[in-house]
Protein backbone atom coordinates (compact mmCIF):
# COMPACT_ATOMS: atom_id res chain seq x y z
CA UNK A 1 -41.76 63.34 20.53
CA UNK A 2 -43.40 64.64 17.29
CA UNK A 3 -46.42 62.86 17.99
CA UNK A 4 -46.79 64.30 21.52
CA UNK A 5 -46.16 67.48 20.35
CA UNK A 6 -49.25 67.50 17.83
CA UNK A 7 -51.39 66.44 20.82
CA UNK A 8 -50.17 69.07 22.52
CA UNK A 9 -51.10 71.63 19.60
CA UNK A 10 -54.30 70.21 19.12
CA UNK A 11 -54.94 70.99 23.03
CA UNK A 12 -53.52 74.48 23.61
CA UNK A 13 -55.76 75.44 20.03
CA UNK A 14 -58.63 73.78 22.02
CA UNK A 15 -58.02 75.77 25.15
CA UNK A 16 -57.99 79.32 22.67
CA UNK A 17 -53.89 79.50 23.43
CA UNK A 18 -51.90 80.88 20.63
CA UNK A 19 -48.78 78.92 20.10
CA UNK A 20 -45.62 80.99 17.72
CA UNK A 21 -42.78 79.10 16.85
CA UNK A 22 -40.54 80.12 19.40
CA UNK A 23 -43.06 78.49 22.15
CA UNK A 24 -43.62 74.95 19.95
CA UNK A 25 -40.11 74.93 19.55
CA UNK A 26 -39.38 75.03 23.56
CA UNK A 27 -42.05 72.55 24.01
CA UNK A 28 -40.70 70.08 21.59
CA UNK A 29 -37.03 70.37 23.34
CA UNK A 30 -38.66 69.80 26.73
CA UNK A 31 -40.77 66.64 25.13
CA UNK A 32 -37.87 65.35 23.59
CA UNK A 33 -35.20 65.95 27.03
CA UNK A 34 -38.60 64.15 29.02
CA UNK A 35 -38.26 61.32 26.63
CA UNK A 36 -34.41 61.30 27.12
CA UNK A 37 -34.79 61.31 30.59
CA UNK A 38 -37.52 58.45 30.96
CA UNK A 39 -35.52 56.03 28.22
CA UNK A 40 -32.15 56.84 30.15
CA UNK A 41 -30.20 58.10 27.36
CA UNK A 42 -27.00 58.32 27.33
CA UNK A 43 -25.48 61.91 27.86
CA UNK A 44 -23.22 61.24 24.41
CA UNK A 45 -26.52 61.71 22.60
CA UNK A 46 -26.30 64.54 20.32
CA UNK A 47 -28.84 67.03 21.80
CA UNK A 48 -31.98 67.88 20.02
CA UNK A 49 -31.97 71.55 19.47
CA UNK A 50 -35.51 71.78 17.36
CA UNK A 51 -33.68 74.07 14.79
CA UNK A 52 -35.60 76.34 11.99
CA UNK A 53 -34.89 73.38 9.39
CA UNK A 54 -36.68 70.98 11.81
CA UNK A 55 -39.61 73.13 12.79
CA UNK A 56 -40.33 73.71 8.76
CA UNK A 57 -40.22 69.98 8.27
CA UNK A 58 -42.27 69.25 11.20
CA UNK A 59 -44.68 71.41 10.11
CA UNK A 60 -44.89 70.50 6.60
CA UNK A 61 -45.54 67.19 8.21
CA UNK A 62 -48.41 67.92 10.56
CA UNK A 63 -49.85 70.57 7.93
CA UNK A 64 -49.75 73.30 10.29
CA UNK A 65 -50.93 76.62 9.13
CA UNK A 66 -50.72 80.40 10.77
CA UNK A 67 -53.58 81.66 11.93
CA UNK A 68 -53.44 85.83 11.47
CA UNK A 69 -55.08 88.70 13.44
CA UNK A 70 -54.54 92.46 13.12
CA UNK A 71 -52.96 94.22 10.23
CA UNK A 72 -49.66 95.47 9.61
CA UNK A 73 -48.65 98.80 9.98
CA UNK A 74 -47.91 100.79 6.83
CA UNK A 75 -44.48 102.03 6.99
CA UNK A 76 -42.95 105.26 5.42
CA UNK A 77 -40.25 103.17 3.22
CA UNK A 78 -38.88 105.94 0.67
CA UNK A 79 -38.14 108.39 3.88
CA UNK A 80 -36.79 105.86 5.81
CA UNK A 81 -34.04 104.83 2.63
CA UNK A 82 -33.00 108.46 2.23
CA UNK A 83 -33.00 109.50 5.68
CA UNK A 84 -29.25 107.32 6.61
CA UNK A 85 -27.96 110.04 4.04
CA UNK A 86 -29.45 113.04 4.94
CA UNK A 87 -27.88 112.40 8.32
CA UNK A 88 -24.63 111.14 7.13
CA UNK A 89 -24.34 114.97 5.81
CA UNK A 90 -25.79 117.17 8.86
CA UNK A 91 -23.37 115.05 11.43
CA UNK A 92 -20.08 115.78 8.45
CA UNK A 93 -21.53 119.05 8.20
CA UNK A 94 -21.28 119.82 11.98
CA UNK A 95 -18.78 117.53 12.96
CA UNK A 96 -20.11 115.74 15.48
CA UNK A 97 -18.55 112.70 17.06
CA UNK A 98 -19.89 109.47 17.87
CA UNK A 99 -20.41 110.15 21.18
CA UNK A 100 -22.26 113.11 20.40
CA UNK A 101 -24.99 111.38 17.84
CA UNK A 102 -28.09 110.27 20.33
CA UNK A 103 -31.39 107.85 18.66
CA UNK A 104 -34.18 107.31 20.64
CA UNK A 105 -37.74 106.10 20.11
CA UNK A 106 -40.47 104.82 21.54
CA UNK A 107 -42.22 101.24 21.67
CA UNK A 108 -45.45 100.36 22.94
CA UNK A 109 -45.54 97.47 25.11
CA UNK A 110 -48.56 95.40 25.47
CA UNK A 111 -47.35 93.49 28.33
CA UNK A 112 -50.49 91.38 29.20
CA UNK A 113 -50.79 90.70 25.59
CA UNK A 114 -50.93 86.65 23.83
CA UNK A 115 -49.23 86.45 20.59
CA UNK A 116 -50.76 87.56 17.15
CA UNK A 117 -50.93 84.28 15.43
CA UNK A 118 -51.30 80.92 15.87
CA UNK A 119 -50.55 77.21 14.23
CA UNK A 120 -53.46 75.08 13.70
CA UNK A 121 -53.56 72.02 11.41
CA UNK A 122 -54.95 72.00 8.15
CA UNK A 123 -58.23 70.35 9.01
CA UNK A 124 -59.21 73.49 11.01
CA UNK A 125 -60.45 76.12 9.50
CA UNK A 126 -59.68 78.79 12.82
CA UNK A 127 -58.74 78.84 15.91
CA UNK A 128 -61.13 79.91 18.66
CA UNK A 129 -61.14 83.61 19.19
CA UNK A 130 -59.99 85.30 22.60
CA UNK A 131 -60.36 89.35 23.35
CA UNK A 132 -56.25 90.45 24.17
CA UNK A 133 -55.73 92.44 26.90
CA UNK A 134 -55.17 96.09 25.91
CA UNK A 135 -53.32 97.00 29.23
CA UNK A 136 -50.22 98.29 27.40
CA UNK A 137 -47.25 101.38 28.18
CA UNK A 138 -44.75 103.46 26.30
CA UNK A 139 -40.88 103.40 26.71
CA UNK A 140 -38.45 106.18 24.92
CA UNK A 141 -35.12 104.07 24.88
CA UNK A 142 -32.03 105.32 23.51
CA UNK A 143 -28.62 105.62 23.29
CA UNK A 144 -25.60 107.20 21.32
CA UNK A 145 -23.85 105.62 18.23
CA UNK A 146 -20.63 104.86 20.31
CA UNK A 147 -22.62 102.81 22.20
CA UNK A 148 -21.22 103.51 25.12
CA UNK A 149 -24.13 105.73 26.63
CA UNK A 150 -27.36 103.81 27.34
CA UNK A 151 -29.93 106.68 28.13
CA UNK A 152 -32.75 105.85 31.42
CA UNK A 153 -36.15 104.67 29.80
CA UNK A 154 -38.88 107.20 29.74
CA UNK A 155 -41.95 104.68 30.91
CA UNK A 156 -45.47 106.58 30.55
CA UNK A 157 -47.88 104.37 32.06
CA UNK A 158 -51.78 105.29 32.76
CA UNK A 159 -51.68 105.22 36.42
CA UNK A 160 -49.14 108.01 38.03
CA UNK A 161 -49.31 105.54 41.55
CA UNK A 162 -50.33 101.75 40.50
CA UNK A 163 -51.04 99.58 43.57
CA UNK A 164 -48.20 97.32 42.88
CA UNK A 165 -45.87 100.69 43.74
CA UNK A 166 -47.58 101.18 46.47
CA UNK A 167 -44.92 102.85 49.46
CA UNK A 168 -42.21 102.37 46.65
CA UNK A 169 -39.98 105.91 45.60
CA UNK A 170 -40.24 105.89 41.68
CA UNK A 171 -37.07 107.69 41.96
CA UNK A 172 -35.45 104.25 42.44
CA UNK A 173 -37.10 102.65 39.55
CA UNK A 174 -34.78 102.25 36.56
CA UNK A 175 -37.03 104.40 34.86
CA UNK A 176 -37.98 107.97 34.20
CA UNK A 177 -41.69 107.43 35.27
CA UNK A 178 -45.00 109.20 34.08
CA UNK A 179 -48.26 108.78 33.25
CA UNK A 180 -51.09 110.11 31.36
CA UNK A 181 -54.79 108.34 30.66
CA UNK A 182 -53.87 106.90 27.32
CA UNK A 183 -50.09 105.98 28.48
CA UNK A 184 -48.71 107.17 25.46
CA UNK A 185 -45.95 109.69 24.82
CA UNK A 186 -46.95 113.23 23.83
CA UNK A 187 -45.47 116.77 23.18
CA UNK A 188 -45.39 117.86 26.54
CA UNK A 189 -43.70 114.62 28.23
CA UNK A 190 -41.35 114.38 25.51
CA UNK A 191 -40.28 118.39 26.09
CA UNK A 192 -39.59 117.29 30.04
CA UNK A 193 -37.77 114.46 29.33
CA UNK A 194 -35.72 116.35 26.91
CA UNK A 195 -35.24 119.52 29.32
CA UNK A 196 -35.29 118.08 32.67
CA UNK A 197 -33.16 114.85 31.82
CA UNK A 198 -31.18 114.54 28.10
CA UNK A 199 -30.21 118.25 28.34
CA UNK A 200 -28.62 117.59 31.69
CA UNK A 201 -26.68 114.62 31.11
């Protein structure tokens, strides 16, 4: 199974596909359930689950290496660890409930886009480059810290009427839907979300 598997690598590097660990990790089960299949195994065979312990050996074995792109984001850490406090004492100070406490933020999502990094074998010095698709969207998800009130996704998209919605209400989408040219989430939106929909619930 291992041994198909690093063929397998070695192709979807050579075809400029970028593998993660999740995906070589599916592959190897399916390899490995093909090979049960084709030897007619019994079904008392423990199954192979291609764990985090295996996937490290295997790829200690194969001298696999990640292949990076982008940067990471710098993240405001010293806020973020006094912030749970500061809260802590406006929700004692007002004495809200649970059920009163709302979070939300918003994600990009790059829908169209391949993964970041990539496992090549030592031999190789990089894998062949490939220009991502930057078709992306913004959600505002949220919710309260009961967790029983799951607020409707704000979706901002670039197009206000794609083709694929085409004769399709977006008042029966599961999301709040709007648009703007950079489909990202800005004052404005964010104040008509907040009046028009969280202030009514």
């Amino acid at each position: 199974m291992e041994r198909l598997l690093s063929v397998w690598i070695e192709d979807q590097t050579k075809c400029n596909v970028p593998l993660n660990t999740m995906v070589i990790q599916q592959k190897a089960i399916s390899l490995y359930n093909d090979l049960q299949e084709e030897e007619g195994a019994s079904s008392e065979v423990e199954p192979f689950l291609a764990s985090k312990g295996w996937f490290e050996r295997f790829k200690k074995r194969l001298n696999l290496h990640i292949k990076m792109s982008g940067e990471a984001a710098s993240a405001h850490t010293d806020s973020a660890k006094k912030y749970p406090a500061e809260l802590k004492k406006i929700i004692d100070e007002g004495g809200y409930t649970p059920e009163q406490v709302y979070n939300v933020d918003e994600t990009g999502l790059f829908w169209k886009r391949m993964p970041a990094t990539t496992f090549i074998s030592t031999e190789e010095k990089s894998a062949p480059g490939f220009k991502a698709s930057k078709d992306r969207l913004t959600l505002l998800v949220g919710g309260n810290a009961s967790g029983d009130m799951k607020l409707k996704p704000l979706l901002v998209y670039h197009s206000e009427n794609p083709r694929a919605l085409k004769g399709y209400a977006k008042s029966n989408l599961p999301v709040i839907w709007r648009s703007n040219k950079k489909a990202s989430m800005n004052m404005t939106l964010f104040q008509d979300w907040f009046t028009n929909f969280f202030a009514l619930l």
